[in-house]
N, C-alpha and C. Protein backbone atom coordinates (compact mmCIF):
# COMPACT_ATOMS: atom_id res chain seq x y z
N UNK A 1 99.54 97.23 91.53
CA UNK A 1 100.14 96.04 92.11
C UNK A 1 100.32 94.99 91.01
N UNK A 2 101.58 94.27 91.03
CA UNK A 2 101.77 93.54 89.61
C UNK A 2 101.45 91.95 90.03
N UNK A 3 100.92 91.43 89.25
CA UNK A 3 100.70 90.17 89.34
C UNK A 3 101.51 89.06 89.44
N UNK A 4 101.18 88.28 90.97
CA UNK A 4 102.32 87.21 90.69
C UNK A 4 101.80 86.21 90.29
N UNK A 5 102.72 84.94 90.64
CA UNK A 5 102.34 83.85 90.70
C UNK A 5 101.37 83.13 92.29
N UNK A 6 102.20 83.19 92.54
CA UNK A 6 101.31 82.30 93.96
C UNK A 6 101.54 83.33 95.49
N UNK A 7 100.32 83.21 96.00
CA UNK A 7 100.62 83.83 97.37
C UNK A 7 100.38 82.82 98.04
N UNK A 8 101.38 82.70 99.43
CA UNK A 8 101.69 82.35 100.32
C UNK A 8 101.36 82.89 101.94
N UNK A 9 100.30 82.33 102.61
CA UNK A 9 99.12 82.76 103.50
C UNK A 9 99.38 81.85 104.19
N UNK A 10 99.70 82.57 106.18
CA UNK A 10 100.06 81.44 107.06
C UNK A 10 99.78 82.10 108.37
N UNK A 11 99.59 81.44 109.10
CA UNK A 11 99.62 81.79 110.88
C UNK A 11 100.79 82.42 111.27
N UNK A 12 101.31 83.22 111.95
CA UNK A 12 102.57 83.93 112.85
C UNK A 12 103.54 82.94 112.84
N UNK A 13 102.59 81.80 113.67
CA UNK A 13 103.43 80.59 114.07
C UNK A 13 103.96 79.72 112.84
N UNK A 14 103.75 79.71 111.93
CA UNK A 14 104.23 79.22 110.54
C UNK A 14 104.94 80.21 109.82
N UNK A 15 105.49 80.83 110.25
CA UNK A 15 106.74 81.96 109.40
C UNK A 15 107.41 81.24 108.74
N UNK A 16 108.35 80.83 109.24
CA UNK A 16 109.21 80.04 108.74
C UNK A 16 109.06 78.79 107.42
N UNK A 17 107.95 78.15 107.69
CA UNK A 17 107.67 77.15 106.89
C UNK A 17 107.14 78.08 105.55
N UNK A 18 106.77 79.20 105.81
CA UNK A 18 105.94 80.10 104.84
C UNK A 18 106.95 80.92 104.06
N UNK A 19 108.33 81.16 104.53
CA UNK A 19 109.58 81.62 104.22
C UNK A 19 110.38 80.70 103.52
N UNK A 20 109.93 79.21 103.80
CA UNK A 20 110.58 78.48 103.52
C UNK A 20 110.42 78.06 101.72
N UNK A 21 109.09 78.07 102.20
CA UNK A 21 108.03 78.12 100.77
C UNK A 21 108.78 78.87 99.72
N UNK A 22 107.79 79.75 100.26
CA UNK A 22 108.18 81.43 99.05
C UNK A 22 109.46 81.09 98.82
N UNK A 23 110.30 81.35 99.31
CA UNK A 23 111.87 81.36 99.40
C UNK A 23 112.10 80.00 97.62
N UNK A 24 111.43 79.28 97.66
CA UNK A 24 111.61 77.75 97.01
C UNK A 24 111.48 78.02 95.89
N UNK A 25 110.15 78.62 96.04
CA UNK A 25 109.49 79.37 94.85
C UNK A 25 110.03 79.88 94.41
N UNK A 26 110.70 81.00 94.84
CA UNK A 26 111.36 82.16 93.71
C UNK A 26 112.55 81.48 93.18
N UNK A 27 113.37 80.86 94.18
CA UNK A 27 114.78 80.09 93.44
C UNK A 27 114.13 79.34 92.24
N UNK A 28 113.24 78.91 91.77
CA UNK A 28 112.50 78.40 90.89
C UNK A 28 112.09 79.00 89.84
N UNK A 29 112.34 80.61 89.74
CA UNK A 29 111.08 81.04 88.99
C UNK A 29 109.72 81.79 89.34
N UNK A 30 109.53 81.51 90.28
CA UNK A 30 108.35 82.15 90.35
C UNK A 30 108.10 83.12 91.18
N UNK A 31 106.96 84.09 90.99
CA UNK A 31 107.13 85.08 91.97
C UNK A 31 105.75 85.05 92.99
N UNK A 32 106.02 85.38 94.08
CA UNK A 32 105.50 85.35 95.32
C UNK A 32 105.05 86.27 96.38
N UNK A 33 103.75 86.21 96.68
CA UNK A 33 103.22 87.38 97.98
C UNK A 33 103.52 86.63 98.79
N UNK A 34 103.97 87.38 100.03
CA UNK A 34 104.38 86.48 101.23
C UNK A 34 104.20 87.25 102.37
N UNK A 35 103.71 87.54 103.40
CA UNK A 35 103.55 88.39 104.91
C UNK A 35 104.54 89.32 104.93
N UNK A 36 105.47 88.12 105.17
CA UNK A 36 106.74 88.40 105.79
C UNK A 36 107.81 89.43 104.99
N UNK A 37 107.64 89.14 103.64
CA UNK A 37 108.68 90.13 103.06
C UNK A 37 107.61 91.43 102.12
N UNK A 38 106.19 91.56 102.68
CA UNK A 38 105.84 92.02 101.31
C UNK A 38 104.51 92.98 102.60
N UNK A 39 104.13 92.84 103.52
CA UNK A 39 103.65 93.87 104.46
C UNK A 39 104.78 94.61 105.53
N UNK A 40 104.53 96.01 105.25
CA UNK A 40 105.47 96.59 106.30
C UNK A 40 104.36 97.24 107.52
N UNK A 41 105.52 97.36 108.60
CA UNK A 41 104.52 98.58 109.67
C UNK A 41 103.90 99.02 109.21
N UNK A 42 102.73 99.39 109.84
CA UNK A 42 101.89 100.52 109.47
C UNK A 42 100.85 100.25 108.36
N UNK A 43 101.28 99.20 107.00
CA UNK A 43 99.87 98.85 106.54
C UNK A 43 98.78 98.52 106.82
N UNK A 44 97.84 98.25 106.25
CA UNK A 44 96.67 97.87 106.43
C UNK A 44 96.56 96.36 106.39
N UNK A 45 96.97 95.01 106.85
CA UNK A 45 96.94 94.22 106.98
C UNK A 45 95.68 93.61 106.44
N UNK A 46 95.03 93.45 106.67
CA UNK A 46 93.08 93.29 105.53
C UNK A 46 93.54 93.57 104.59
N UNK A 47 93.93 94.54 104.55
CA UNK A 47 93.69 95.09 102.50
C UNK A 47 94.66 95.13 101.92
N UNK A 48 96.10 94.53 102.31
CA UNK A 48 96.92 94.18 102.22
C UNK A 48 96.62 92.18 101.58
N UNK A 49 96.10 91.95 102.74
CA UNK A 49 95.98 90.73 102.36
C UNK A 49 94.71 90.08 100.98
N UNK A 50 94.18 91.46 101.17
CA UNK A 50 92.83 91.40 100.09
C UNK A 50 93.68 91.36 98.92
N UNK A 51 94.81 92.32 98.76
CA UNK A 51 95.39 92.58 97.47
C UNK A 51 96.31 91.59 96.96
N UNK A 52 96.50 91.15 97.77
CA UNK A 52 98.05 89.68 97.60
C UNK A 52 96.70 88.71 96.61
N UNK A 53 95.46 88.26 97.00
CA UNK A 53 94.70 87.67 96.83
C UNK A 53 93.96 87.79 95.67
N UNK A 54 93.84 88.97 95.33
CA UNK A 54 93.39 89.70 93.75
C UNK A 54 94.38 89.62 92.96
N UNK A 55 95.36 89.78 93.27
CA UNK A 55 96.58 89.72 92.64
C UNK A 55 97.72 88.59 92.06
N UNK A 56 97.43 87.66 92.54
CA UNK A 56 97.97 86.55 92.50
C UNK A 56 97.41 85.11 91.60
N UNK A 57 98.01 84.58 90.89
CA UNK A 57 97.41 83.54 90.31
C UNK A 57 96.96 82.48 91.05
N UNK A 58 97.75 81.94 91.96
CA UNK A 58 97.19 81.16 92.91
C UNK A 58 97.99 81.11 94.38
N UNK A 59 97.01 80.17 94.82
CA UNK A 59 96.84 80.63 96.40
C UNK A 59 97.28 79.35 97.47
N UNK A 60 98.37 79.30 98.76
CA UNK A 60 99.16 78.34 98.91
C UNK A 60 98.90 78.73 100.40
N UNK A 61 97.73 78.11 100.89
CA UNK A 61 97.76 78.06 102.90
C UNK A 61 98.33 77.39 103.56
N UNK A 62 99.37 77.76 104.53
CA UNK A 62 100.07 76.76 104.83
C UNK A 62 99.35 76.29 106.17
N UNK A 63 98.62 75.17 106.15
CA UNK A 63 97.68 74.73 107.18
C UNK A 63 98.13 73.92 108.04
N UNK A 64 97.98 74.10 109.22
CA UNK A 64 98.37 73.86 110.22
C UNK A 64 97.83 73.83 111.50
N UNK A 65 97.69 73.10 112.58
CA UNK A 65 96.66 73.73 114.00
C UNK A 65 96.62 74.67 114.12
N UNK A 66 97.86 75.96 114.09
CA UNK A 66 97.59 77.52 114.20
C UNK A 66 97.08 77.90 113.32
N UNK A 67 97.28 77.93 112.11
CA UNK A 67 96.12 77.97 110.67
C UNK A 67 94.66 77.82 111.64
N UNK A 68 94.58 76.74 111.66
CA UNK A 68 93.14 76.14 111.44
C UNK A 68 92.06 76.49 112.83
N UNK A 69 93.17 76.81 114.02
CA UNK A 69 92.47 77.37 115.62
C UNK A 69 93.18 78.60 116.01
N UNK A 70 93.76 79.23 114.84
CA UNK A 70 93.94 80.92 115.43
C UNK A 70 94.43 80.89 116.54
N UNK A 71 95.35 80.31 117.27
CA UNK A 71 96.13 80.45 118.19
C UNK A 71 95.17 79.53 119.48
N UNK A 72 94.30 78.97 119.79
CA UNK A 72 94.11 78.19 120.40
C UNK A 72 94.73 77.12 120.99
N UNK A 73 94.67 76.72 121.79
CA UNK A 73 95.30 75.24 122.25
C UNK A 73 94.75 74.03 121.62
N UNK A 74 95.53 72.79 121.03
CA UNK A 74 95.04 72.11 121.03
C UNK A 74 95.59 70.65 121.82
């Protein structure tokens, strides 16, 4: 797995803003782990996400109430 620059880590409900991100990023230069374009069916989601995390120089949560209460109400 090749090393990027920054991974990009978000709730379901933050796709978009997390697409929006990454997306910014790369027009920029830089390269990016992201959910959305970089896990397919059938992976292992954990160790998927373990590897974005080993792999990456740094690390970009996009925090948010769904971030922060896992789908809870608030």
């Amino acid at each position: 797995m090749n090393k990027k620059d920054f991974f990009v880590s978000y709730n379901k409900e933050d796709k978009d803003w997390a697409k929006w991100i990454a997306g910014t990023l790369e027009e920029n230069g830089y390269t990016v782990y992201v959910q959305a374009w970089d896990i397919n069916h059938g992976d292992d989601f954990i160790e998927q996400m373990s590897n974005f995390l080993e792999n990456s120089k740094n690390y970009i949560p996009i925090i948010s109430n769904h971030f922060l209460y896992c789908g809870e109400k608030t």
